[in-house]
C-alpha atoms as a PDB file:
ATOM      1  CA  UNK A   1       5.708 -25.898  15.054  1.00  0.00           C
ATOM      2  CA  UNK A   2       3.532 -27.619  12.667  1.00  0.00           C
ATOM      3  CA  UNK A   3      -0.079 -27.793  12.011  1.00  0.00           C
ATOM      4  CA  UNK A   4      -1.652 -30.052  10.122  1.00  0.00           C
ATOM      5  CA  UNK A   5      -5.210 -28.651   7.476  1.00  0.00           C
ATOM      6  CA  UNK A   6      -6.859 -31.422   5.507  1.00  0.00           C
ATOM      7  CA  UNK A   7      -3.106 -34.082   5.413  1.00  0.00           C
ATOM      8  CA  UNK A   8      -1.051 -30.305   4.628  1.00  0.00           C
ATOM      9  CA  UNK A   9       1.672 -29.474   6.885  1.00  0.00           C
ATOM     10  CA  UNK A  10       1.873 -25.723   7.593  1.00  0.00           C
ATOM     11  CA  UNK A  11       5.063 -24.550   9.520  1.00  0.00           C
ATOM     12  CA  UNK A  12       4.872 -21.532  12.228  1.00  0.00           C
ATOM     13  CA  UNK A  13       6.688 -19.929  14.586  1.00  0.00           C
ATOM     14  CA  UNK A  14       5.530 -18.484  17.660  1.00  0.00           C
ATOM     15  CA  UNK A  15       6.703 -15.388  19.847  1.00  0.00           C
ATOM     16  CA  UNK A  16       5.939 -13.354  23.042  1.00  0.00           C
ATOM     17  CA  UNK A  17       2.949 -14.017  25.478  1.00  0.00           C
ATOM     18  CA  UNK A  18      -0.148 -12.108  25.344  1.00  0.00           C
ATOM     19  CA  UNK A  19      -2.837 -11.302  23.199  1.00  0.00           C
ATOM     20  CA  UNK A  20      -2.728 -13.070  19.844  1.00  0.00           C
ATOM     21  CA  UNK A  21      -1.723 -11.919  16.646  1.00  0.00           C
ATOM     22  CA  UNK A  22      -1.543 -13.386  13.163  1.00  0.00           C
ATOM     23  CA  UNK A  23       0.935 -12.040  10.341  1.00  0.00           C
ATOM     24  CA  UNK A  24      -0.373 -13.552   6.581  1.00  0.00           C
ATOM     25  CA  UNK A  25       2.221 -12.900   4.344  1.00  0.00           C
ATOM     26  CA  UNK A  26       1.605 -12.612   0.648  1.00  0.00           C
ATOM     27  CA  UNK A  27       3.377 -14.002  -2.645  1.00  0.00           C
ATOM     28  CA  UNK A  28       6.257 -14.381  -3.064  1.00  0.00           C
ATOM     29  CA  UNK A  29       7.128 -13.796   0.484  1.00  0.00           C
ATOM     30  CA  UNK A  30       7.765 -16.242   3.236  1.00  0.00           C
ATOM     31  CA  UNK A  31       6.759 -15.638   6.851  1.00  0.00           C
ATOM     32  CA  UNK A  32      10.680 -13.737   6.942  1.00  0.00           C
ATOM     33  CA  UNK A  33       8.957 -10.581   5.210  1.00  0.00           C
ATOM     34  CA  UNK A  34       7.476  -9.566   8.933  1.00  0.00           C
ATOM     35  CA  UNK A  35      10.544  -9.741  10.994  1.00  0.00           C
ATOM     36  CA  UNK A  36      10.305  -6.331  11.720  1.00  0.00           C
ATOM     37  CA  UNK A  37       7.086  -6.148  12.865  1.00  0.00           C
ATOM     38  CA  UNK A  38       7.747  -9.253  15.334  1.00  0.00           C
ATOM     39  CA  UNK A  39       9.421  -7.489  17.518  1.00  0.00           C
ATOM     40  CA  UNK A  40       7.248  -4.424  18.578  1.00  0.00           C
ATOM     41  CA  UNK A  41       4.403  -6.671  18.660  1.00  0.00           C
ATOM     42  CA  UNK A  42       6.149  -9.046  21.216  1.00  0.00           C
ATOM     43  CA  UNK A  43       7.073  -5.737  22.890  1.00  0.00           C
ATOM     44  CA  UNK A  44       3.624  -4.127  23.291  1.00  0.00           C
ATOM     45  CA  UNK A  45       1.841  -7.548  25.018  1.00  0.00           C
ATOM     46  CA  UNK A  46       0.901  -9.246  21.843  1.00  0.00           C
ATOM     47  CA  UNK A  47       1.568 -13.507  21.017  1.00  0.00           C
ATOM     48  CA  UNK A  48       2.602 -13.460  17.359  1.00  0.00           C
ATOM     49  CA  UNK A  49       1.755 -16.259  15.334  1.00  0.00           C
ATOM     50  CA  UNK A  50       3.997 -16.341  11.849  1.00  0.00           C
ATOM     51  CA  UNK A  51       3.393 -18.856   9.105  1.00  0.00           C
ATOM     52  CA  UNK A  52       4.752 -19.948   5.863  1.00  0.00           C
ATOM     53  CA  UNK A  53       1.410 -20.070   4.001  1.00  0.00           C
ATOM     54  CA  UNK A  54       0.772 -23.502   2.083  1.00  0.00           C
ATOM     55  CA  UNK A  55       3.166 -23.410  -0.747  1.00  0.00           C
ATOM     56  CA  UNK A  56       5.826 -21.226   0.838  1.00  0.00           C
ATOM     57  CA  UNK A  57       8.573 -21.941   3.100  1.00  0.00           C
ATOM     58  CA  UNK A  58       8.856 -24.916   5.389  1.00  0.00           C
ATOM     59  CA  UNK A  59       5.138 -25.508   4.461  1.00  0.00           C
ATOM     60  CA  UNK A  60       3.942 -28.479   2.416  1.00  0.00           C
ATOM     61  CA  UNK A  61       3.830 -27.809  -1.352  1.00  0.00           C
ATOM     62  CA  UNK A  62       0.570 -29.917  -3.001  1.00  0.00           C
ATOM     63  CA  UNK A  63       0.197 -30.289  -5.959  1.00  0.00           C
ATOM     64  CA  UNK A  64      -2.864 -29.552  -7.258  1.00  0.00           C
ATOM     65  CA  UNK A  65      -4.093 -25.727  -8.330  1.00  0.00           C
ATOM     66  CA  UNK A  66      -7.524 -26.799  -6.410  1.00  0.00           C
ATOM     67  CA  UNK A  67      -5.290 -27.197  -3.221  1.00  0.00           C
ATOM     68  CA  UNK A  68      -5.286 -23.705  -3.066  1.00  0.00           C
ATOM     69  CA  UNK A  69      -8.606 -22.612  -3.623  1.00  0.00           C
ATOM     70  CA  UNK A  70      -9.183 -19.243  -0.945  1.00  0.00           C
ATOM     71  CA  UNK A  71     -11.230 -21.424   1.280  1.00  0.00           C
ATOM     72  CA  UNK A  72      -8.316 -23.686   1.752  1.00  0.00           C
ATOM     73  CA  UNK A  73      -6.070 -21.399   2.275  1.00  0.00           C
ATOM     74  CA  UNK A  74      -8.715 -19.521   5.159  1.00  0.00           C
ATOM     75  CA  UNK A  75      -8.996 -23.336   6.380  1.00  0.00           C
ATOM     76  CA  UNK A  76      -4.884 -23.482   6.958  1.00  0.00           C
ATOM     77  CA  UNK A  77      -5.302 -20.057   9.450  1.00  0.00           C
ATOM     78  CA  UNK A  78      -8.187 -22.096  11.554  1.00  0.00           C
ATOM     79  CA  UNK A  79      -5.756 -25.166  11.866  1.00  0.00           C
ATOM     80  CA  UNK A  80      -2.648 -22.373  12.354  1.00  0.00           C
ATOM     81  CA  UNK A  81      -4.709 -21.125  15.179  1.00  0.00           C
ATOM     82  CA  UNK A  82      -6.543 -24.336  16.514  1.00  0.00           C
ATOM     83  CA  UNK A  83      -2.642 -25.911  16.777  1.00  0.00           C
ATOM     84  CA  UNK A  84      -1.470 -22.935  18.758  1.00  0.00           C
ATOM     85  CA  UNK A  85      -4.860 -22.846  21.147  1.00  0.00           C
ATOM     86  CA  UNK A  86      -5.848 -20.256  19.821  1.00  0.00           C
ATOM     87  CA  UNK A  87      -9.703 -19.754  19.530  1.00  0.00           C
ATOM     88  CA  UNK A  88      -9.885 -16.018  18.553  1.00  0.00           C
ATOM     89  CA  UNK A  89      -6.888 -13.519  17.412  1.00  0.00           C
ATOM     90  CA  UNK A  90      -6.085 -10.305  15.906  1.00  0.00           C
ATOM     91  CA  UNK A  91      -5.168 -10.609  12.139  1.00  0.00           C
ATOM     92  CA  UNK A  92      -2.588  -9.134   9.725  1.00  0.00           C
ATOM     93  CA  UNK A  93      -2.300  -9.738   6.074  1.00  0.00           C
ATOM     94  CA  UNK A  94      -0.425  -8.340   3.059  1.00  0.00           C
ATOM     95  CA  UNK A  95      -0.774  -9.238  -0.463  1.00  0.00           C
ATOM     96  CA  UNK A  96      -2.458 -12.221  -0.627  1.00  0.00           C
ATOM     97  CA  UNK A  97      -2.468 -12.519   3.025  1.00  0.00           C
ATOM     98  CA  UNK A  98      -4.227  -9.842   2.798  1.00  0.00           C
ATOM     99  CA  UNK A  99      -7.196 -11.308   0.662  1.00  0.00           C
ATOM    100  CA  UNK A 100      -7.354 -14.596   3.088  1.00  0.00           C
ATOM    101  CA  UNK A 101      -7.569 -12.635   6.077  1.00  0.00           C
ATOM    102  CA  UNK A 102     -10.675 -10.582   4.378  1.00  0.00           C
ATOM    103  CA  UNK A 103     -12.646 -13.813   3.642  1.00  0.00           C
ATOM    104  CA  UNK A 104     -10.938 -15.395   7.158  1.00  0.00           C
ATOM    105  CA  UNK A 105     -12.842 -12.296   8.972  1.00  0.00           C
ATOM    106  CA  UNK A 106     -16.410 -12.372   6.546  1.00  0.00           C
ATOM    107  CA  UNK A 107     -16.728 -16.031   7.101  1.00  0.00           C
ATOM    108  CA  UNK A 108     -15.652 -17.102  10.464  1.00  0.00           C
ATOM    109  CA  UNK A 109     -16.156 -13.502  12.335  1.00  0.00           C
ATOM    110  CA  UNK A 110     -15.957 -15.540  15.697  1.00  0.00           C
ATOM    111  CA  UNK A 111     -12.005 -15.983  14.907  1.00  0.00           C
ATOM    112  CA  UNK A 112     -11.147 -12.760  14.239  1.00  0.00           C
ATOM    113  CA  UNK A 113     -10.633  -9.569  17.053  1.00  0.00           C
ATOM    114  CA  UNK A 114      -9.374  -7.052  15.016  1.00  0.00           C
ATOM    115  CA  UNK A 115      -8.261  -6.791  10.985  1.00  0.00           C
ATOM    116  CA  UNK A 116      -5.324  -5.366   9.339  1.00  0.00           C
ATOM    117  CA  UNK A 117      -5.028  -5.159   5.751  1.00  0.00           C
ATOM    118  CA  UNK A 118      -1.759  -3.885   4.207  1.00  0.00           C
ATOM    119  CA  UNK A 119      -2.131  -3.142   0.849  1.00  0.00           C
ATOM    120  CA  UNK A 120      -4.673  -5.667  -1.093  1.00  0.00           C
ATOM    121  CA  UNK A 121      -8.538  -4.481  -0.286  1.00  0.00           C
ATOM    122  CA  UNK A 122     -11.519  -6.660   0.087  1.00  0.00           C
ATOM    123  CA  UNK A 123     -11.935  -8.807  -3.117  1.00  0.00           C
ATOM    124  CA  UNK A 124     -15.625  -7.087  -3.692  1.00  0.00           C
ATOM    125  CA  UNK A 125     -13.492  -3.725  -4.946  1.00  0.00           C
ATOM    126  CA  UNK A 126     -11.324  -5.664  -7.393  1.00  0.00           C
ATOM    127  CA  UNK A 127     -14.347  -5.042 -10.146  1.00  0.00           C
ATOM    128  CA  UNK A 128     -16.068  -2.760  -8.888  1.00  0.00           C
ATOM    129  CA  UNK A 129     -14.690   0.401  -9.902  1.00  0.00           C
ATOM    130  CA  UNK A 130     -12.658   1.998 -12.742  1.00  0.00           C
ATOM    131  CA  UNK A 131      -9.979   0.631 -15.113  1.00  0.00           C
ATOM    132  CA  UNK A 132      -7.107   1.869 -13.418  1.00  0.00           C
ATOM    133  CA  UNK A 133      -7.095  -1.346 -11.368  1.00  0.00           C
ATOM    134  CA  UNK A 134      -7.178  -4.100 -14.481  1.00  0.00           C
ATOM    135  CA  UNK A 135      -4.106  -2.069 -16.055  1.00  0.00           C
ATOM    136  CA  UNK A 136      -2.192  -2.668 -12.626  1.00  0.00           C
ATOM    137  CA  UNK A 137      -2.809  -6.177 -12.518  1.00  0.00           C
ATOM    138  CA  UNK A 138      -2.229  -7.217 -16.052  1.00  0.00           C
ATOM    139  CA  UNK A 139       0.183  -9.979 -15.118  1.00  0.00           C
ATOM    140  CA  UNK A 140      -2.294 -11.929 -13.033  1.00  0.00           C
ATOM    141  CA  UNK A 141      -3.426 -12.777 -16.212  1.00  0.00           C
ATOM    142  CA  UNK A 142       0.401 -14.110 -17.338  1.00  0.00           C
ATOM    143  CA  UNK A 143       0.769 -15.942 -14.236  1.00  0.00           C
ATOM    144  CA  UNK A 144      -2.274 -18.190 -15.415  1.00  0.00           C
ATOM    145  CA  UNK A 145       0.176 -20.024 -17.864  1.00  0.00           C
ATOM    146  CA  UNK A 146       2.041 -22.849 -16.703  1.00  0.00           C
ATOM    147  CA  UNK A 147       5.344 -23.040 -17.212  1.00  0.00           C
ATOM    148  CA  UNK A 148       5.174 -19.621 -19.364  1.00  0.00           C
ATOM    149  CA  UNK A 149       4.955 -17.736 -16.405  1.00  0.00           C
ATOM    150  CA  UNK A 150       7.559 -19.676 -14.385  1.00  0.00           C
ATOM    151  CA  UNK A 151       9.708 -19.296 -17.183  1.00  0.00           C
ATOM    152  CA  UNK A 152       9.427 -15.353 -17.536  1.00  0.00           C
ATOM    153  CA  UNK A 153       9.930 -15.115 -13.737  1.00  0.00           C
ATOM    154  CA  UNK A 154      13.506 -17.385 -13.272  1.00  0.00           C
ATOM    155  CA  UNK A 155      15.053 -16.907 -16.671  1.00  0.00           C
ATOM    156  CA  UNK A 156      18.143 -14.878 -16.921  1.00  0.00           C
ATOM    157  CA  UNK A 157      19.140 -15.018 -13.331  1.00  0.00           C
ATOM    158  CA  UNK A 158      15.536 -13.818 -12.396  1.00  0.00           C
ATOM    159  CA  UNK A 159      15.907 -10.446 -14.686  1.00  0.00           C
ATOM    160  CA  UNK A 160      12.549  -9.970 -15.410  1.00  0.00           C
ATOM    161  CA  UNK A 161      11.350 -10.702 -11.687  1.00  0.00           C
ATOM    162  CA  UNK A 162      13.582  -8.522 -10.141  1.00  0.00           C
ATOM    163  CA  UNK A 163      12.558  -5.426 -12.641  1.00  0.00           C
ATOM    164  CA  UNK A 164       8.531  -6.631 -12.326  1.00  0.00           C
ATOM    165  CA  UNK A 165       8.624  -6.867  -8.737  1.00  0.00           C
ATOM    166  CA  UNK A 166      10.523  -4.199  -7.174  1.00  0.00           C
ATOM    167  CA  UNK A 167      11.038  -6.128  -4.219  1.00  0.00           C
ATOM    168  CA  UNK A 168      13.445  -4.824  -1.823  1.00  0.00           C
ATOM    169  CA  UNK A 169      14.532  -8.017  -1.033  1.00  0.00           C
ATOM    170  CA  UNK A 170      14.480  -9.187  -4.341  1.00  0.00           C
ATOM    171  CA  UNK A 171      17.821 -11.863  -3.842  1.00  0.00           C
ATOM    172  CA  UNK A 172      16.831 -13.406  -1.068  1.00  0.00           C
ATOM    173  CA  UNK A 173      12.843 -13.809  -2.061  1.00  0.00           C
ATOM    174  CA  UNK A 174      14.882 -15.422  -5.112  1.00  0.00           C
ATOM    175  CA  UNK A 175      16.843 -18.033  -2.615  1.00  0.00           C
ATOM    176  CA  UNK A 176      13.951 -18.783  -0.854  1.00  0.00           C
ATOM    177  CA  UNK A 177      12.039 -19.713  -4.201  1.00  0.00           C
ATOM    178  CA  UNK A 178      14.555 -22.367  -5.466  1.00  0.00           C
ATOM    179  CA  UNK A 179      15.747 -23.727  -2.199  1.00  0.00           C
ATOM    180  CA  UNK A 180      12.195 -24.723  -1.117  1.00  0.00           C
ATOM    181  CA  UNK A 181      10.640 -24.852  -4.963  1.00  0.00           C
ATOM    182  CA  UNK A 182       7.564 -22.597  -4.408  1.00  0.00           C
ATOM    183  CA  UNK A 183       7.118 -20.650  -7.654  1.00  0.00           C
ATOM    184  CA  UNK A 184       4.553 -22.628  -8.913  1.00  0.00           C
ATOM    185  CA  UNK A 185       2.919 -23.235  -5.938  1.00  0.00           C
ATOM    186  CA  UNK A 186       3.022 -19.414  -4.994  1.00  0.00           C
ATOM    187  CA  UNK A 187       1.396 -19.192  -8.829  1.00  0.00           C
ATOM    188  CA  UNK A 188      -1.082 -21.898  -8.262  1.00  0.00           C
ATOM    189  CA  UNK A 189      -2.693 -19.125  -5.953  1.00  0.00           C
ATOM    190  CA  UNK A 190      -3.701 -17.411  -8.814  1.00  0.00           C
ATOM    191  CA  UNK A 191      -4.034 -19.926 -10.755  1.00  0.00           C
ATOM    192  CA  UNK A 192      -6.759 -21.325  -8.385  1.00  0.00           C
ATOM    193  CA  UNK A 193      -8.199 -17.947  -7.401  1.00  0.00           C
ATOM    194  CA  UNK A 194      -8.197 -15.487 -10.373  1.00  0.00           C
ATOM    195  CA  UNK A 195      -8.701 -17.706 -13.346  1.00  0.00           C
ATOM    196  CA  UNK A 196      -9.579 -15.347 -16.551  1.00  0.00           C
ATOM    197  CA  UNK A 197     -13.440 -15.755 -15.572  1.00  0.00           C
ATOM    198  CA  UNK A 198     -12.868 -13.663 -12.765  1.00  0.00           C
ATOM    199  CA  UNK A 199     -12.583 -10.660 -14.926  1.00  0.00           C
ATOM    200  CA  UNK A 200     -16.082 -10.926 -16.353  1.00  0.00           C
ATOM    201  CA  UNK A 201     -17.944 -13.331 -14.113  1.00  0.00           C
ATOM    202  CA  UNK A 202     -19.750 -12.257 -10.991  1.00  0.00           C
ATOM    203  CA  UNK A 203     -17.719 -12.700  -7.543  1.00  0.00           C
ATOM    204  CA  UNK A 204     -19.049 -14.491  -4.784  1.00  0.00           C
ATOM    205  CA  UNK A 205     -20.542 -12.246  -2.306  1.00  0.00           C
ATOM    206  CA  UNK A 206     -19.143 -12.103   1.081  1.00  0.00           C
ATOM    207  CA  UNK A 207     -20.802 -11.328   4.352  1.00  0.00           C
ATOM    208  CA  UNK A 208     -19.647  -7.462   6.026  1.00  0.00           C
ATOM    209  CA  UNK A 209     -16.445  -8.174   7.893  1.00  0.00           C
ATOM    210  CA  UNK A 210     -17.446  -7.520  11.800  1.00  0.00           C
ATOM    211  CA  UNK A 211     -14.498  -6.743  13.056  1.00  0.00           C
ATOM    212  CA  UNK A 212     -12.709  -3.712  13.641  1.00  0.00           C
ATOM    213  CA  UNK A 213     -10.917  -2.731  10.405  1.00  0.00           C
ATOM    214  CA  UNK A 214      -7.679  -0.858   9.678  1.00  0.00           C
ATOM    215  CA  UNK A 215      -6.365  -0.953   5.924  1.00  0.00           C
ATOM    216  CA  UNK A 216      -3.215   0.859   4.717  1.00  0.00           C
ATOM    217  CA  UNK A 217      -2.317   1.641   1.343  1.00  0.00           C
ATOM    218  CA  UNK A 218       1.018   3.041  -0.029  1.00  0.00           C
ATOM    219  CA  UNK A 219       0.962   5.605  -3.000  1.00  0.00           C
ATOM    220  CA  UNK A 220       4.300   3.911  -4.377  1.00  0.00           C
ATOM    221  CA  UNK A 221       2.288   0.490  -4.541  1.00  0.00           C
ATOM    222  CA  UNK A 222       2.714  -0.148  -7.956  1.00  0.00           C
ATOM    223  CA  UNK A 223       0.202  -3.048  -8.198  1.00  0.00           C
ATOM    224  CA  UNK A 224      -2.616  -1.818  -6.320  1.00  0.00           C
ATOM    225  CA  UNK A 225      -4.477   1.340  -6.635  1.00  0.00           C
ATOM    226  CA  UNK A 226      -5.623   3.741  -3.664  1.00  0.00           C
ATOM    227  CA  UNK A 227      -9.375   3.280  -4.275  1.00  0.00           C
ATOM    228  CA  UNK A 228      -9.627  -0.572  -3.835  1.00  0.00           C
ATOM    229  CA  UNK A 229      -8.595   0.054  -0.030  1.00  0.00           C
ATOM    230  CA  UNK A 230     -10.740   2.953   0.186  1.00  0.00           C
ATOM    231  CA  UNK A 231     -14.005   1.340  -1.027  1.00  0.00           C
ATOM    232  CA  UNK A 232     -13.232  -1.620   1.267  1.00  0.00           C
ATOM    233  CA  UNK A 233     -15.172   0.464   3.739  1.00  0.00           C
ATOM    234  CA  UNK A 234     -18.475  -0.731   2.038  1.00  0.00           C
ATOM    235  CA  UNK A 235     -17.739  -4.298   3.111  1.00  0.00           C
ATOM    236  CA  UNK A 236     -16.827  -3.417   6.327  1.00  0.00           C
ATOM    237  CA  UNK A 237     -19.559  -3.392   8.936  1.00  0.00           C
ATOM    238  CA  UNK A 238     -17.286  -2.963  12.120  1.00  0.00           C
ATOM    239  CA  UNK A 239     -15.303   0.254  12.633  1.00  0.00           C
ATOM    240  CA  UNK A 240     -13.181   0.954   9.653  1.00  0.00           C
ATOM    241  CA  UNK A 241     -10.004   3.162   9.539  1.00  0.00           C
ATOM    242  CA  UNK A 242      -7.731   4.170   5.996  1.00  0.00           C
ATOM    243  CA  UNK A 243      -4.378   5.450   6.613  1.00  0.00           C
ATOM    244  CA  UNK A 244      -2.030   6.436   3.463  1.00  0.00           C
ATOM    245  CA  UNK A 245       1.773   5.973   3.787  1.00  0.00           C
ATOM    246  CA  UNK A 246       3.189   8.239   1.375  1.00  0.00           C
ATOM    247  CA  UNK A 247       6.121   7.053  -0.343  1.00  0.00           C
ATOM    248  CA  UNK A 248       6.425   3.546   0.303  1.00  0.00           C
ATOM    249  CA  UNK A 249       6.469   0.745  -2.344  1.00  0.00           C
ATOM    250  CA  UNK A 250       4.243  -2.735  -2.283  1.00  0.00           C
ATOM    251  CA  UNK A 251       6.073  -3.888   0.164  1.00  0.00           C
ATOM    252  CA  UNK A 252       5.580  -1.244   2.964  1.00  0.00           C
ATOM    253  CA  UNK A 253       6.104  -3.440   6.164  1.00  0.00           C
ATOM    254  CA  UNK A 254       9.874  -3.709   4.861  1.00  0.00           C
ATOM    255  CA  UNK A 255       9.792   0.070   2.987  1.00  0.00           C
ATOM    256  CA  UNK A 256       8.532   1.910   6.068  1.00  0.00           C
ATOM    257  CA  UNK A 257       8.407  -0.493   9.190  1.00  0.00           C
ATOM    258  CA  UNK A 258       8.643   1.507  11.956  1.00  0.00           C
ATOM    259  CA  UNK A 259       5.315   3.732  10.589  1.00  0.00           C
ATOM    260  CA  UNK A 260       3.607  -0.014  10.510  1.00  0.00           C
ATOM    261  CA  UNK A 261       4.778  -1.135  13.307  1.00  0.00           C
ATOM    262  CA  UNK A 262       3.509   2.546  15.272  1.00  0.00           C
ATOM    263  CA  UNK A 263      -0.331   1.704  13.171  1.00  0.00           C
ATOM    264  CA  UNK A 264      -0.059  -2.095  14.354  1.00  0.00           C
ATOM    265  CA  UNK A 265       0.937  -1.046  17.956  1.00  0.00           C
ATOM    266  CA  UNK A 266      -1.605   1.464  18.225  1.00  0.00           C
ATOM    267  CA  UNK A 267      -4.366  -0.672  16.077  1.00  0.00           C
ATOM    268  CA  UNK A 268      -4.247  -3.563  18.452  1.00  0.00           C
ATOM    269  CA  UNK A 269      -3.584  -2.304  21.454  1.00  0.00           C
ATOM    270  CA  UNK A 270      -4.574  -5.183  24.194  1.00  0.00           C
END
């Protein structure tokens, strides 16, 4: 299926009857990195709505590093959901789909049931608290140089991504890249969205997210630090809930599905 945002074409895939549900994958990930979680959702009464986000995938690939500014990318869920009928669902996001479905949930609260964040917490708590965090995300910075970064990523049969990312599915992330040519579109998200101001300028402040709030952090996350989820309870004016996988790398819905899918399942139960 195919919806259409502002002349983009954004590919999804649809499964089960029931209540909805929206998985947000992050970089460098296609829709594919939640095929474990499709199936217990289907399974418990849940619709699940699966994208490739604008870049990725099937999706449509602009151009520009403004055509991926966070409010676009929040704009691509509405049409996502308008496309499928949907007028309000529950929503799940990891890595960056993480950090759309925050400002998704502050800024159109009407859309959203109930929030799950894997792994990225609300963008107010990527300042806001000790240095522990900038040392983590030191090649956000790296990623800001075109060509530079694409070229340290790919180079050497993808050596230096493979060793960076720690992604379990580190080969076929790498197939997906160069048969649908999203690396620099999947690094036009930060180039849009963290450019080196970020670091010193003040953020833009968000409304309290509404809706009922789950956020799950794993202690072998090598990119984000425990207390970034944690303080995401300040931004959270709905019911909030923490829970810790122990173990687990970045990419925890792959690393340790069956504990998701048991949180997701329990989280959003119709």
């Amino acid at each position: 299926m195919w919806a259409q945002s502002s002349g983009v074409g954004i590919h999804y895939e649809v499964y089960g009857e029931g209540t909805p549900v929206v998985l947000l994958h992050g970089f460098p990930d296609t829709s594919r990195v939640w095929r474990h979680q499709i199936g217990p959702l289907v399974d418990s009464g849940h619709r699940v709505i699966v994208p490739d986000q604008r870049g990725y995938g099937s999706s449509d690939k602009p151009g520009r590093v403004d055509d991926y500014a966070i409010v676009t990318l929040v704009a691509d869920v509405g049409a996502v959901l308008a496309d499928a009928g949907v007028e309000r669902a529950h929503v799940v996001g990891h890595d960056w789909g993480a950090a759309v479905a925050w400002v998704l949930a502050a800024i159109a609260p009407e859309s959203v049931d109930h929030l799950v964040v894997l792994s990225v917490g609300h963008p107010s708590t990527f300042r806001d608290g000790d240095f522990e965090q900038y040392r983590r995300s030191w090649y956000m910075l790296l990623f800001l140089f075109e060509g530079v970064a694409e070229r340290w990523l790919s180079e050497d049969g993808w050596a230096r991504f493979k060793q960076w990312s720690q992604h379990p599915d580190a080969d076929a992330v790498v197939a997906e890249l160069e048969a649908s040519h999203s690396l620099t579109p999947a690094l036009n998200w930060y180039r849009s969205n963290v450019p080196a101001s970020t670091f010193v300028e003040p953020l833009a402040a968000l409304p309290p997210v509404q809706a009922p709030t789950l956020g799950v952090w794993s202690s072998g996350d090598v990119f984000l630090g425990e207390s970034q989820m944690v303080r995401s309870a300040g931004s959270v004016a709905g019911q909030w809930r923490y829970e810790r996988l122990d173990g687990p790398g970045h990419w925890l819905q792959l690393e340790a599905a069956a504990h998701v899918n048991r949180l997701l399942v329990e989280f959003l139960a119709p």
